[in-house]
PDB file of N, CA and C in Angstrom:
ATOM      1  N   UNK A   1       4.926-108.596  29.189  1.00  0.00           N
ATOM      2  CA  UNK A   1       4.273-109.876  29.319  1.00  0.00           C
ATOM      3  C   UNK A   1       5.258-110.866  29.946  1.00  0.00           C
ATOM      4  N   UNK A   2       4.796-111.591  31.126  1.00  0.00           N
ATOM      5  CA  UNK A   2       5.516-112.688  31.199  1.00  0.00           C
ATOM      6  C   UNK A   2       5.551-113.808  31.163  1.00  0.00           C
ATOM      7  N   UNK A   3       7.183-114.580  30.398  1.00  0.00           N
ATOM      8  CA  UNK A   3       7.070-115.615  29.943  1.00  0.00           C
ATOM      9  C   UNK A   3       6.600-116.972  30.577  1.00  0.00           C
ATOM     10  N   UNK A   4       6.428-118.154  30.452  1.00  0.00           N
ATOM     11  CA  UNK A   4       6.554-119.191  31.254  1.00  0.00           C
ATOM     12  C   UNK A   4       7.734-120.024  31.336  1.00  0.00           C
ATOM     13  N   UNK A   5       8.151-120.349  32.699  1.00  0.00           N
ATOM     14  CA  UNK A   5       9.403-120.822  32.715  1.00  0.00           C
ATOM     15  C   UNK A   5       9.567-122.023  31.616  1.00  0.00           C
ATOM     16  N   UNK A   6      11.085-122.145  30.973  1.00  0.00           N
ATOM     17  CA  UNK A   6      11.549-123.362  30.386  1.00  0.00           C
ATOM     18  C   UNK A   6      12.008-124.632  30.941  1.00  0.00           C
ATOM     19  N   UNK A   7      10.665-125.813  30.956  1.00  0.00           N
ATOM     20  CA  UNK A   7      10.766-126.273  31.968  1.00  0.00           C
ATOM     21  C   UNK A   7      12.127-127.283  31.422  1.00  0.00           C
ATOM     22  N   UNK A   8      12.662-127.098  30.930  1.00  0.00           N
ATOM     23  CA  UNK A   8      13.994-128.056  30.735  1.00  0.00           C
ATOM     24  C   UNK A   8      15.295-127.280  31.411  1.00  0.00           C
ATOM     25  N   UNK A   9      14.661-125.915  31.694  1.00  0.00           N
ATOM     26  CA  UNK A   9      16.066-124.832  32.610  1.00  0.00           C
ATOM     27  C   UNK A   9      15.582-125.157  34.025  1.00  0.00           C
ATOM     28  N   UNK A  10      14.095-125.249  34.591  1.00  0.00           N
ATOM     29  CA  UNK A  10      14.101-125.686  35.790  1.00  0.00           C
ATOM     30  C   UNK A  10      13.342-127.056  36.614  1.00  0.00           C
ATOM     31  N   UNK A  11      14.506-127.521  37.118  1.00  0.00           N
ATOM     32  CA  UNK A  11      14.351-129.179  37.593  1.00  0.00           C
ATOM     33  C   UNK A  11      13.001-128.835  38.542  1.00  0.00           C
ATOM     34  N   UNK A  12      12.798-128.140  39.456  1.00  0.00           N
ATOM     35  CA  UNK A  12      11.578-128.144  40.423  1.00  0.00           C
ATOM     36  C   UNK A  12      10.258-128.160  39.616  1.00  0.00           C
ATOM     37  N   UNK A  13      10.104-127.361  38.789  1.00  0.00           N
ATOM     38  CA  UNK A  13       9.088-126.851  38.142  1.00  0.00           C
ATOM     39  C   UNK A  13       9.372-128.247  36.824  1.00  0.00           C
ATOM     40  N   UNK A  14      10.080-128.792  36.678  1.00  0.00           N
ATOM     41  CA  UNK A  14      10.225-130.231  35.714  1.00  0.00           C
ATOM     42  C   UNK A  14       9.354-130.992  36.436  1.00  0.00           C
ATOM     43  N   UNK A  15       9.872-131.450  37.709  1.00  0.00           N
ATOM     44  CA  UNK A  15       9.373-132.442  38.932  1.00  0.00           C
ATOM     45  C   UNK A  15       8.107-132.490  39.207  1.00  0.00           C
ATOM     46  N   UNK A  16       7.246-130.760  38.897  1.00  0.00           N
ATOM     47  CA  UNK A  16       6.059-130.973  39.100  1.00  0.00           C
ATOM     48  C   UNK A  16       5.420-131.510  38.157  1.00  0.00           C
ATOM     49  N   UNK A  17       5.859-131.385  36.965  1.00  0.00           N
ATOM     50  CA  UNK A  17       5.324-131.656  35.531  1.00  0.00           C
ATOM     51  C   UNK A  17       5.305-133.015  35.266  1.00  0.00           C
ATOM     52  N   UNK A  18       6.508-133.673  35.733  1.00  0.00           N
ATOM     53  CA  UNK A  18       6.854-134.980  35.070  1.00  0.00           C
ATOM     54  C   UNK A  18       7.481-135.525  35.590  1.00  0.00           C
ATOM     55  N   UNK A  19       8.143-135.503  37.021  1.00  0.00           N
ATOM     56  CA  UNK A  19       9.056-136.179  37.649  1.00  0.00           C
ATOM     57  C   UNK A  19       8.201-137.759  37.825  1.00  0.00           C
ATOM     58  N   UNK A  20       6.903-137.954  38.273  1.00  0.00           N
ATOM     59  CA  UNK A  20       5.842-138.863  38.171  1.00  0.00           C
ATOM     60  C   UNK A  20       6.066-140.139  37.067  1.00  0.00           C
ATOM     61  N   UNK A  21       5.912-139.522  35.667  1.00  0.00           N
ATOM     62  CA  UNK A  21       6.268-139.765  34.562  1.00  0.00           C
ATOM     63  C   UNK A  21       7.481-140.404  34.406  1.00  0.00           C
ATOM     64  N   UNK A  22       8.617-139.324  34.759  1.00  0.00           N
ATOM     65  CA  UNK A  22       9.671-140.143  34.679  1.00  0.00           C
ATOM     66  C   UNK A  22      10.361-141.373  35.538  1.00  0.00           C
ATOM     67  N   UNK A  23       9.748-141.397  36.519  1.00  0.00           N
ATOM     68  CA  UNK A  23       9.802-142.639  37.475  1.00  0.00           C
ATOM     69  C   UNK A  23       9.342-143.573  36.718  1.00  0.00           C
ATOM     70  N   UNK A  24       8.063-143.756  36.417  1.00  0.00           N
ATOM     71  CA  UNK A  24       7.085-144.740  36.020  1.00  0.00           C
ATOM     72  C   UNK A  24       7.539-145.374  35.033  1.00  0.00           C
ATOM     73  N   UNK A  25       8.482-144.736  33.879  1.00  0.00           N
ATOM     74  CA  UNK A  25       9.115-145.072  32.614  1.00  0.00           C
ATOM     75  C   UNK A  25      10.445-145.768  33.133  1.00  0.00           C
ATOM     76  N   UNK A  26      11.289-145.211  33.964  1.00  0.00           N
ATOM     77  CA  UNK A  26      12.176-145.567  34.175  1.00  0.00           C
ATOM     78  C   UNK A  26      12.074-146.851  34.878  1.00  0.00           C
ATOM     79  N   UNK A  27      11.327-147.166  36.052  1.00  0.00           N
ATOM     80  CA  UNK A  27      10.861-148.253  35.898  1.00  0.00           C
ATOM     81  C   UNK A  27      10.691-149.362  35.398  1.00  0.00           C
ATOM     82  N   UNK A  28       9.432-149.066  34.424  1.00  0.00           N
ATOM     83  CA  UNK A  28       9.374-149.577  32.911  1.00  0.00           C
ATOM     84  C   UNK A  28      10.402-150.083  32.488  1.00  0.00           C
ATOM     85  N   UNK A  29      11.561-149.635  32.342  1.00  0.00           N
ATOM     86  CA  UNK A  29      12.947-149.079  31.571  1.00  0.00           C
ATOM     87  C   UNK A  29      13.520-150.227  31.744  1.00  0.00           C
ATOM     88  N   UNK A  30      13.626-150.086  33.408  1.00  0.00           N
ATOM     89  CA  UNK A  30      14.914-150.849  34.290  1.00  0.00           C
ATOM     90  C   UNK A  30      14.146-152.510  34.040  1.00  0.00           C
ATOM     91  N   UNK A  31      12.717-152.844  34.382  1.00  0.00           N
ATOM     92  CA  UNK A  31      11.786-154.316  34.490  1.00  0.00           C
ATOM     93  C   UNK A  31      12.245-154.773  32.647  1.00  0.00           C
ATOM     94  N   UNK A  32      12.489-154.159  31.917  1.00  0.00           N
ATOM     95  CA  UNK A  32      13.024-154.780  30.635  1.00  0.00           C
ATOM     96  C   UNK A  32      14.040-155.121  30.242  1.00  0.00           C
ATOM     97  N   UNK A  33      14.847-154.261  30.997  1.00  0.00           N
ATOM     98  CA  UNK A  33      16.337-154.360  31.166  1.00  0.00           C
ATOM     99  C   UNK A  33      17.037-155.381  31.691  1.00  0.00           C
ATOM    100  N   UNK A  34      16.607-155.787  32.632  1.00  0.00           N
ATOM    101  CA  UNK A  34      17.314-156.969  33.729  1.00  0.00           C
ATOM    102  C   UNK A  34      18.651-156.551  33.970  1.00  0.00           C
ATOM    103  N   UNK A  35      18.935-155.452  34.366  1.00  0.00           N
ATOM    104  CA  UNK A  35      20.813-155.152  34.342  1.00  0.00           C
ATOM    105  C   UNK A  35      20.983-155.865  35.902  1.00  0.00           C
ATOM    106  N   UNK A  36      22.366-156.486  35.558  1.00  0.00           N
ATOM    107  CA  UNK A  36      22.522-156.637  37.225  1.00  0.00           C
ATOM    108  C   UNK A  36      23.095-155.562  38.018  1.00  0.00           C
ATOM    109  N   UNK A  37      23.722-156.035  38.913  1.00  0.00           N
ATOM    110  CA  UNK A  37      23.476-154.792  40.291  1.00  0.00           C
ATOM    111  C   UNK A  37      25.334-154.955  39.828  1.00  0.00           C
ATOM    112  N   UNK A  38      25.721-154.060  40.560  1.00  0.00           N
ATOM    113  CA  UNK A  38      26.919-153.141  40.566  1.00  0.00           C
ATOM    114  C   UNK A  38      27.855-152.827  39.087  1.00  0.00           C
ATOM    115  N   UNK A  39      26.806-152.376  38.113  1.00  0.00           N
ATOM    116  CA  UNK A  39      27.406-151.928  37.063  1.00  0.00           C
ATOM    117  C   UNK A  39      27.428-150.682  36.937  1.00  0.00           C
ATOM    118  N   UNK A  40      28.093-149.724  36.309  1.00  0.00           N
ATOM    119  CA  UNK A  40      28.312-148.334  36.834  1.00  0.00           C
ATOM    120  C   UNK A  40      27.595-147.401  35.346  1.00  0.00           C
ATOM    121  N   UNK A  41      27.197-146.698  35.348  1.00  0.00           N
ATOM    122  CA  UNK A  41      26.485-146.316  34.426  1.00  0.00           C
ATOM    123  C   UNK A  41      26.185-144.812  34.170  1.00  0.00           C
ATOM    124  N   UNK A  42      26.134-144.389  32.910  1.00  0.00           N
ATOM    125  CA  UNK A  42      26.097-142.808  32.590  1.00  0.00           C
ATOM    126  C   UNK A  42      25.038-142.747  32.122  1.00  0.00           C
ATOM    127  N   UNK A  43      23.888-141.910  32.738  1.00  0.00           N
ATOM    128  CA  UNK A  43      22.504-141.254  32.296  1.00  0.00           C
ATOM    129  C   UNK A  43      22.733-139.979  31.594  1.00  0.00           C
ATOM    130  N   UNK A  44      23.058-140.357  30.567  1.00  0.00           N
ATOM    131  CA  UNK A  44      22.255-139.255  29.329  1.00  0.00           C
ATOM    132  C   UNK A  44      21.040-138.291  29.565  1.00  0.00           C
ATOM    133  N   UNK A  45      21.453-136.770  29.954  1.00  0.00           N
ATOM    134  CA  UNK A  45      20.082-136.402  29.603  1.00  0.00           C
ATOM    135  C   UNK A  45      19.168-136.506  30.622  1.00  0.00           C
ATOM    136  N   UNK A  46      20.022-136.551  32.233  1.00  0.00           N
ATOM    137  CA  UNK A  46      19.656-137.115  33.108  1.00  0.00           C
ATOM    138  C   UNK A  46      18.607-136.134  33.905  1.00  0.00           C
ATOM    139  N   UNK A  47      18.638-134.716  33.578  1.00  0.00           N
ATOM    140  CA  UNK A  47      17.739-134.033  33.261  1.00  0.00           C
ATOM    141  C   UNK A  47      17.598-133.527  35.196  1.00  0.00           C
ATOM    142  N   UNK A  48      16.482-133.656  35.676  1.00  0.00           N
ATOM    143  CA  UNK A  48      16.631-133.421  37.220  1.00  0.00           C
ATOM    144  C   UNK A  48      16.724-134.801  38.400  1.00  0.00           C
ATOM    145  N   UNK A  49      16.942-135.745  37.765  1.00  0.00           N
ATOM    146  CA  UNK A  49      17.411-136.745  38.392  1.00  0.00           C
ATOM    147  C   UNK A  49      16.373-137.813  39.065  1.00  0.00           C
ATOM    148  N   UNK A  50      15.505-137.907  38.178  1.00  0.00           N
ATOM    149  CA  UNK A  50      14.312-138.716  38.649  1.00  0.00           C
ATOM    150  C   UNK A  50      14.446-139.941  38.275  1.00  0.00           C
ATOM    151  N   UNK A  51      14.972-140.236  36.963  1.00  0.00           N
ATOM    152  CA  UNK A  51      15.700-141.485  36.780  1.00  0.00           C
ATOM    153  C   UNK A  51      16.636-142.417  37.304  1.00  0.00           C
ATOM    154  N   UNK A  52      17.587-141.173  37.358  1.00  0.00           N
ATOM    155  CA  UNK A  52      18.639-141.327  38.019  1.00  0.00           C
ATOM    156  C   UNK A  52      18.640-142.277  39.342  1.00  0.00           C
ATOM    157  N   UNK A  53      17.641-141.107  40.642  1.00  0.00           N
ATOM    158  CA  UNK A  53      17.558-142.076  41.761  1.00  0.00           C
ATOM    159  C   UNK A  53      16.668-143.361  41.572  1.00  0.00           C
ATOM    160  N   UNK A  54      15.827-143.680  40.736  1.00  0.00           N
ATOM    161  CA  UNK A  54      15.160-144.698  40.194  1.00  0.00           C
ATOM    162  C   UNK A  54      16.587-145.713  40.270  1.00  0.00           C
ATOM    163  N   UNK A  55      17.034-145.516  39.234  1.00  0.00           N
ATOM    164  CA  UNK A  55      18.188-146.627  39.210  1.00  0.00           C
ATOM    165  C   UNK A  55      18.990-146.996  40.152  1.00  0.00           C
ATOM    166  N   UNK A  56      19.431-146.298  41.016  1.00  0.00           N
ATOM    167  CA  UNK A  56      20.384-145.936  42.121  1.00  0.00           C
ATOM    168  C   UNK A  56      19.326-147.402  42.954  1.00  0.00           C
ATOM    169  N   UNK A  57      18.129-147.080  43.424  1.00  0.00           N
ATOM    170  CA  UNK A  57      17.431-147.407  44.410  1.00  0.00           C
ATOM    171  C   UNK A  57      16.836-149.235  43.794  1.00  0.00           C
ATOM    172  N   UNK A  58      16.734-149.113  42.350  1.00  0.00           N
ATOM    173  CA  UNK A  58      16.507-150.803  41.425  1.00  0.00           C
ATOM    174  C   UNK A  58      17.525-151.463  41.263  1.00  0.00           C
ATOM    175  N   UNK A  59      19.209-150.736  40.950  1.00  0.00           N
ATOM    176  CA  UNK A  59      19.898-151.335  40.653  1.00  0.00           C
ATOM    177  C   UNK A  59      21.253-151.531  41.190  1.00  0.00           C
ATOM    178  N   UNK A  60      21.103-150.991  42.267  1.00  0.00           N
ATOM    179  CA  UNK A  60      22.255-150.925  42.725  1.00  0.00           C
ATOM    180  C   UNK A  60      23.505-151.244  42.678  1.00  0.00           C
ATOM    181  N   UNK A  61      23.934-149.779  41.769  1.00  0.00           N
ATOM    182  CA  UNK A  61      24.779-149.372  40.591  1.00  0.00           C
ATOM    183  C   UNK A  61      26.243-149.224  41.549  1.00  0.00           C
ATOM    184  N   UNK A  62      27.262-149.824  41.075  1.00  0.00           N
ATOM    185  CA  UNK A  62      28.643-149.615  41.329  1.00  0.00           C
ATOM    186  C   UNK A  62      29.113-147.662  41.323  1.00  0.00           C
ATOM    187  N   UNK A  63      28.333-147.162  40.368  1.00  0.00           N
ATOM    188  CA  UNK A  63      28.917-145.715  39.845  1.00  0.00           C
ATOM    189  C   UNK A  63      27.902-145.033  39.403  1.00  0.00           C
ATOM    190  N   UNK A  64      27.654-143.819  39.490  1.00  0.00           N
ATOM    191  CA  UNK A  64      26.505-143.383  38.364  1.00  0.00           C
ATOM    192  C   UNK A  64      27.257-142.062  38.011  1.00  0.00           C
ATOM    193  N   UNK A  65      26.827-141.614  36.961  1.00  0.00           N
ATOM    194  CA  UNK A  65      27.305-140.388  36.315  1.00  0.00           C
ATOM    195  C   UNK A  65      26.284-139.712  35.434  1.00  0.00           C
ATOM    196  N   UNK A  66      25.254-138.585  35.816  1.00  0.00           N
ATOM    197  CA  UNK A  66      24.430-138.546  35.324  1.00  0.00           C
ATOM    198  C   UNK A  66      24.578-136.870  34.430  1.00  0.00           C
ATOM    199  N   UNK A  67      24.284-136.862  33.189  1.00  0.00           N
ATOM    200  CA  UNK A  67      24.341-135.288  32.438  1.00  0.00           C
ATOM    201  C   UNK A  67      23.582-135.030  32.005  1.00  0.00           C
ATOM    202  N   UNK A  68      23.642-133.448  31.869  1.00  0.00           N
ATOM    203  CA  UNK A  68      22.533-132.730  31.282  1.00  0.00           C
ATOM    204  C   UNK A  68      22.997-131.389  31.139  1.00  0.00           C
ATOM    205  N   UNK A  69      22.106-130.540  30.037  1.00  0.00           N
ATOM    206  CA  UNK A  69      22.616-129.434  29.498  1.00  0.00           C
ATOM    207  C   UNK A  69      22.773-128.293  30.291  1.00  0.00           C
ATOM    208  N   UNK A  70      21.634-128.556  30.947  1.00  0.00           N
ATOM    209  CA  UNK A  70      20.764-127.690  31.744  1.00  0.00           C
ATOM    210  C   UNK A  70      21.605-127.536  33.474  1.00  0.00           C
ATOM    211  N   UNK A  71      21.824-126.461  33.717  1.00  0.00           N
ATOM    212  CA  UNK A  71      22.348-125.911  34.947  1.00  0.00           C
ATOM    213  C   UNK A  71      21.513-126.289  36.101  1.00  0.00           C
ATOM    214  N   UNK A  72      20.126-126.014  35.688  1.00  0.00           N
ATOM    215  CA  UNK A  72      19.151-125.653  36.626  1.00  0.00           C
ATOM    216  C   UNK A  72      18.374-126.936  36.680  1.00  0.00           C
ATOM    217  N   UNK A  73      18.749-128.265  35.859  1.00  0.00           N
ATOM    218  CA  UNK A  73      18.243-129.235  36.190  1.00  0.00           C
ATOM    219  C   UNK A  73      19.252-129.563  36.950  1.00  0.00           C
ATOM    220  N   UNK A  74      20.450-130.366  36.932  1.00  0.00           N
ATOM    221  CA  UNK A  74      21.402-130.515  37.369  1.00  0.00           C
ATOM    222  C   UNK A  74      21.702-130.255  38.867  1.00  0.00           C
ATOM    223  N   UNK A  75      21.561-128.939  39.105  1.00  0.00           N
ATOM    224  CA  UNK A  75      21.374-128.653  40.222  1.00  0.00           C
ATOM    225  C   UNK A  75      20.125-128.923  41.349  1.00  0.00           C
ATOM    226  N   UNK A  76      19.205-129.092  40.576  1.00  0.00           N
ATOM    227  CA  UNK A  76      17.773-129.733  41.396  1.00  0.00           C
ATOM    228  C   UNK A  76      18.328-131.080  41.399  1.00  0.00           C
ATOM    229  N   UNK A  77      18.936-131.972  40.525  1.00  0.00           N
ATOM    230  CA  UNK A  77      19.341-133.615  40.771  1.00  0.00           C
ATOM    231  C   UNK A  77      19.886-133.731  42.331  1.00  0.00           C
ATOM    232  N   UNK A  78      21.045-132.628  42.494  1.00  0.00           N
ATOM    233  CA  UNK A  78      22.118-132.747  43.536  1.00  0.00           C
ATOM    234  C   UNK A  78      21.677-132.781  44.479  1.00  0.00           C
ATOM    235  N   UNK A  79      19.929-132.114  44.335  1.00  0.00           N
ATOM    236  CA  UNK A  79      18.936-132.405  46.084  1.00  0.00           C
ATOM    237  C   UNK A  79      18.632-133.209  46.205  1.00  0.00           C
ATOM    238  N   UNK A  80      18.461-134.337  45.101  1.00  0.00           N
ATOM    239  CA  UNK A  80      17.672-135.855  45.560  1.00  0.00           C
ATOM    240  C   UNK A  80      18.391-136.621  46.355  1.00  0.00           C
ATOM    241  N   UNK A  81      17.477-136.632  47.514  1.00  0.00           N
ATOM    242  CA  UNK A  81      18.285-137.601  48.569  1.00  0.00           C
ATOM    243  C   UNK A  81      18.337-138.965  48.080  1.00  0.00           C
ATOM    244  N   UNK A  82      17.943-140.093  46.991  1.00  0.00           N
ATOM    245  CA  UNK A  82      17.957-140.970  46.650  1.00  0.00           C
ATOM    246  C   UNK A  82      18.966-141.037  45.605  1.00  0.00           C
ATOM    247  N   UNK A  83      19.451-140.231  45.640  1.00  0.00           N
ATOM    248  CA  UNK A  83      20.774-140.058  44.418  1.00  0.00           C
ATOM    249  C   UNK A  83      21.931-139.387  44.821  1.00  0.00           C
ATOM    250  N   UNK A  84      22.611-139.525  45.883  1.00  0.00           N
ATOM    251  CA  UNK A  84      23.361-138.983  46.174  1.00  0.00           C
ATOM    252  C   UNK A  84      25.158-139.532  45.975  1.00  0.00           C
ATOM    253  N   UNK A  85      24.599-141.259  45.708  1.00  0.00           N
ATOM    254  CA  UNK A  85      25.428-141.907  45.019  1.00  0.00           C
ATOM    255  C   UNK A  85      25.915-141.325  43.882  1.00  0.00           C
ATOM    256  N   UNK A  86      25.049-140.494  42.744  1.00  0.00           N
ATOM    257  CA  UNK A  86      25.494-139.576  41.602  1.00  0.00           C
ATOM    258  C   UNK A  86      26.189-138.914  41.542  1.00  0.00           C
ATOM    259  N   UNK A  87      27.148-138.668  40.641  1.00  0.00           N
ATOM    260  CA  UNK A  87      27.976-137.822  40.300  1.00  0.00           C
ATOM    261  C   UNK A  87      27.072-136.851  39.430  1.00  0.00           C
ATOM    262  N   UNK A  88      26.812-135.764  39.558  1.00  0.00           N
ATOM    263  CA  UNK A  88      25.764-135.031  38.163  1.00  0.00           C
ATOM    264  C   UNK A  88      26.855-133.628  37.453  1.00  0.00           C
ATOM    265  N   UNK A  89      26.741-133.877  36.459  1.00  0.00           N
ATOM    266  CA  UNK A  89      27.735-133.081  35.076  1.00  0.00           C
ATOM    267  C   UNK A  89      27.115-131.955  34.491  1.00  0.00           C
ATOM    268  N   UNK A  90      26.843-131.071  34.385  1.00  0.00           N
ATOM    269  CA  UNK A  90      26.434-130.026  33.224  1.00  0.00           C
ATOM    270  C   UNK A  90      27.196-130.668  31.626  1.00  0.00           C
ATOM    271  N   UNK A  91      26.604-130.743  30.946  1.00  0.00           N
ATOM    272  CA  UNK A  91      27.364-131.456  29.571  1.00  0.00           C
ATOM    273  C   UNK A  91      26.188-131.670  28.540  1.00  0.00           C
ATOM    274  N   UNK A  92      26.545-131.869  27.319  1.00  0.00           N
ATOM    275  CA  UNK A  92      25.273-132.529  26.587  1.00  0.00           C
ATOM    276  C   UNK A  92      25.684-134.039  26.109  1.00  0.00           C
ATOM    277  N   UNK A  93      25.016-134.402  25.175  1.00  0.00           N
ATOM    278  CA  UNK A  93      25.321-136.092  24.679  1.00  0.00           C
ATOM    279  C   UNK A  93      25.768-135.718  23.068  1.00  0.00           C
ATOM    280  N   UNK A  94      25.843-134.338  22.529  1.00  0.00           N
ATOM    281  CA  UNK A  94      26.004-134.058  21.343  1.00  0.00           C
ATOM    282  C   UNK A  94      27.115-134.391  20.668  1.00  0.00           C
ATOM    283  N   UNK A  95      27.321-135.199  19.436  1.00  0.00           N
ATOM    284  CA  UNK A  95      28.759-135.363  19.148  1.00  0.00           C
ATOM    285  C   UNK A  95      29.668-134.193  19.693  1.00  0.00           C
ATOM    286  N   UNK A  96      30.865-134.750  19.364  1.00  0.00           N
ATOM    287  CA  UNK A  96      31.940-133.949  19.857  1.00  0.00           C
ATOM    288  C   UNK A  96      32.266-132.863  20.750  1.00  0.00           C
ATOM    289  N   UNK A  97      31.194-133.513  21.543  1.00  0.00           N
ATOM    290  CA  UNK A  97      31.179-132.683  22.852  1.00  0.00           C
ATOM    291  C   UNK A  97      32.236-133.326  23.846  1.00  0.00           C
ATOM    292  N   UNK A  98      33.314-132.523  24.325  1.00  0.00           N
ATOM    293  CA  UNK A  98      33.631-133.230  25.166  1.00  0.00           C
ATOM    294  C   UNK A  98      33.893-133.286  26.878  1.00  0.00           C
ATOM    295  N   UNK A  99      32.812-132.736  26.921  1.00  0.00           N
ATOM    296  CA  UNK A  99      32.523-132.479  28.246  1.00  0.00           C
ATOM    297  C   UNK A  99      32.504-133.934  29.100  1.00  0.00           C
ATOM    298  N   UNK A 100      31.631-134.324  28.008  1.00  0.00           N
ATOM    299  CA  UNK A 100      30.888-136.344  28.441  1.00  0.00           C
ATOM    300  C   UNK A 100      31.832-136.842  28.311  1.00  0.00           C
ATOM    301  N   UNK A 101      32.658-136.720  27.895  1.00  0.00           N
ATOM    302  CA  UNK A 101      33.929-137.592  27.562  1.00  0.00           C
ATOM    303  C   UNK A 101      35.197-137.649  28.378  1.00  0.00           C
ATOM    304  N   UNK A 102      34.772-136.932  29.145  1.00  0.00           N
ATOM    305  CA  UNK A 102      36.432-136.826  30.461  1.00  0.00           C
ATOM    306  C   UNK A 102      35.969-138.242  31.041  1.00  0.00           C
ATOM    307  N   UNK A 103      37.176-138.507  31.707  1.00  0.00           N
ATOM    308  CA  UNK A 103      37.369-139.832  32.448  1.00  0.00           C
ATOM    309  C   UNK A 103      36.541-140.206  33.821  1.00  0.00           C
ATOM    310  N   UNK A 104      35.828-140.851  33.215  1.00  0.00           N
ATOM    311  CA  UNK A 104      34.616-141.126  34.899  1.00  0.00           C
ATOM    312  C   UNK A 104      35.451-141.926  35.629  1.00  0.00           C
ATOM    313  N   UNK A 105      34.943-141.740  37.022  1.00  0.00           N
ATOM    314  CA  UNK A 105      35.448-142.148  38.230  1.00  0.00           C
ATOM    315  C   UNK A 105      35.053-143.079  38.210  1.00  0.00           C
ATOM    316  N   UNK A 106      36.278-143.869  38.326  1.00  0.00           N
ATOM    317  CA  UNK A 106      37.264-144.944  38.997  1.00  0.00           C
ATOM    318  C   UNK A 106      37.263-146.184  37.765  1.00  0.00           C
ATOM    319  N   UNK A 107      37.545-145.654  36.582  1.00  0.00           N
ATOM    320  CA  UNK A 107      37.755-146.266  35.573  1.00  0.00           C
ATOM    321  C   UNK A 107      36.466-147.326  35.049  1.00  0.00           C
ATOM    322  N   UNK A 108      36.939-148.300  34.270  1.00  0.00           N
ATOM    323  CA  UNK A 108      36.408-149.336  33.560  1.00  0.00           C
ATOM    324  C   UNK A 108      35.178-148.703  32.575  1.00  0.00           C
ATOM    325  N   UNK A 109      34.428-149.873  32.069  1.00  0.00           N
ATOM    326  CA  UNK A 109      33.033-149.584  31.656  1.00  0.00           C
ATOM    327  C   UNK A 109      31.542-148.981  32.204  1.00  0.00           C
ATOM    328  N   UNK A 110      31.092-148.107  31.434  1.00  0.00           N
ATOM    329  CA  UNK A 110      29.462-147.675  31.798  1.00  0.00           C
ATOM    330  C   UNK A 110      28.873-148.079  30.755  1.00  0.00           C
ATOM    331  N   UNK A 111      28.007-148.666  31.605  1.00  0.00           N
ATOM    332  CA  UNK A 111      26.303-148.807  30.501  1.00  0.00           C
ATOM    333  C   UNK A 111      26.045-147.187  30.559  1.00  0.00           C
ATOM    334  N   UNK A 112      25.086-146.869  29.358  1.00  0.00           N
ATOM    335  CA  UNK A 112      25.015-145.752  29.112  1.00  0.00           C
ATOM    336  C   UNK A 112      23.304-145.583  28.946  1.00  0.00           C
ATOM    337  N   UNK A 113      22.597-145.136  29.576  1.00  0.00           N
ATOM    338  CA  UNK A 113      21.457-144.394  29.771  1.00  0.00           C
ATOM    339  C   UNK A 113      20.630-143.487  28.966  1.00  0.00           C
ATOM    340  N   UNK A 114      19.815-143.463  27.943  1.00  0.00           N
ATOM    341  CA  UNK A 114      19.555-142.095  27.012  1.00  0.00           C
ATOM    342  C   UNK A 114      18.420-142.234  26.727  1.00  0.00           C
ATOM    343  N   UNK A 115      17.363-141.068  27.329  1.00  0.00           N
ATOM    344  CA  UNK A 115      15.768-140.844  26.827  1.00  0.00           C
ATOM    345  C   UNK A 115      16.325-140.302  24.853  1.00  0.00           C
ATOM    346  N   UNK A 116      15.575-140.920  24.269  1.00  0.00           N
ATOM    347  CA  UNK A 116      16.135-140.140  23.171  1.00  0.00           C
ATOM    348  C   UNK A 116      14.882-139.479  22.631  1.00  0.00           C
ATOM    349  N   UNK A 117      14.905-138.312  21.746  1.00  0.00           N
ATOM    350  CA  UNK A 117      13.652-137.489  21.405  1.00  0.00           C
ATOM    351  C   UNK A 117      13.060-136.541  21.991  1.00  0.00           C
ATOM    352  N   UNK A 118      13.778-136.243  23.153  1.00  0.00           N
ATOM    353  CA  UNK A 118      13.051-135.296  24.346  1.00  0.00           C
ATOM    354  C   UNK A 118      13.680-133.829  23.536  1.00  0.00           C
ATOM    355  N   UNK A 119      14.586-133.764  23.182  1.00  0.00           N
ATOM    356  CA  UNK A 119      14.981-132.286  22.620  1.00  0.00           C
ATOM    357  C   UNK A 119      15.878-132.677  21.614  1.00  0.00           C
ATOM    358  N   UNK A 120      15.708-132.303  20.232  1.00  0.00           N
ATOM    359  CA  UNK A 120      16.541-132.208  19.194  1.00  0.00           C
ATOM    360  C   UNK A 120      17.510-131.377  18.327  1.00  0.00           C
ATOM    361  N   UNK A 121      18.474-131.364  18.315  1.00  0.00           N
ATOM    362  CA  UNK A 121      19.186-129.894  18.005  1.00  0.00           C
ATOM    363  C   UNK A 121      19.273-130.077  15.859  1.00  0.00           C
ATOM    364  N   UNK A 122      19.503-128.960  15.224  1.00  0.00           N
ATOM    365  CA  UNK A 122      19.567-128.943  14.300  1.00  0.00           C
ATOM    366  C   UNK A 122      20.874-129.158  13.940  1.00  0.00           C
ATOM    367  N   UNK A 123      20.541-129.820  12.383  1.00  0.00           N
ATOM    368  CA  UNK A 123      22.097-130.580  12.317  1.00  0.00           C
ATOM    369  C   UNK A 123      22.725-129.551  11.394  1.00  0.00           C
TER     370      UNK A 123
END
């Protein structure tokens, strides 16, 4: 029998599902937010990068640094031509992980980015 893909392992097959979705929120996100423009910022969870170029293209961000667990999202991000400003990480947001935690490029502060509830790990 075969399975159906896990759409959190693949960004294309994400994009068809919800890339829509995740624009529209992010959006949403950014019109509540009021961030100003050249602040540099780490997307949590950034998943296949639909957010990501959302922000890139509303806020025009000093830095972006966007992660996710997932290989195969990650790698679909790195095609968005609207995000190419991104840096994109394989990593999670899980405590003591320290993948997220190496030194982002070119120092100072990030606002930090996080859908929260989309996947929960057991504690």
């Amino acid at each position: 029998m075969n399975e159906a893909p896990n759409l959190f392992d693949d960004g294309k097959a994400y994009e068809r599902l919800m890339g829509r979705w995740s624009r529209l929120a992010g959006e949403k996100f950014l019109d509540w937010l009021t961030a100003p423009k050249n602040l540099k910022w780490i997307d949590v969870g950034c998943g296949n990068g639909a957010f990501t170029e959302v922000l890139i293209a509303r806020c025009s961000p000093a830095a972006v640094v966007g992660v996710d667990p997932s290989e195969g999202q990650i790698a679909y991000a790195r095609t968005r031509p609207g995000a190419k400003l991104a840096e994109f990480r394989v990593a999670n947001g899980a405590r003591g992980n320290t993948n997220l935690y190496v030194a982002a490029p070119g120092g100072g502060n990030y606002l930090r980015a996080m859908v929260v509830g989309a996947k929960q790990e057991e504690a």
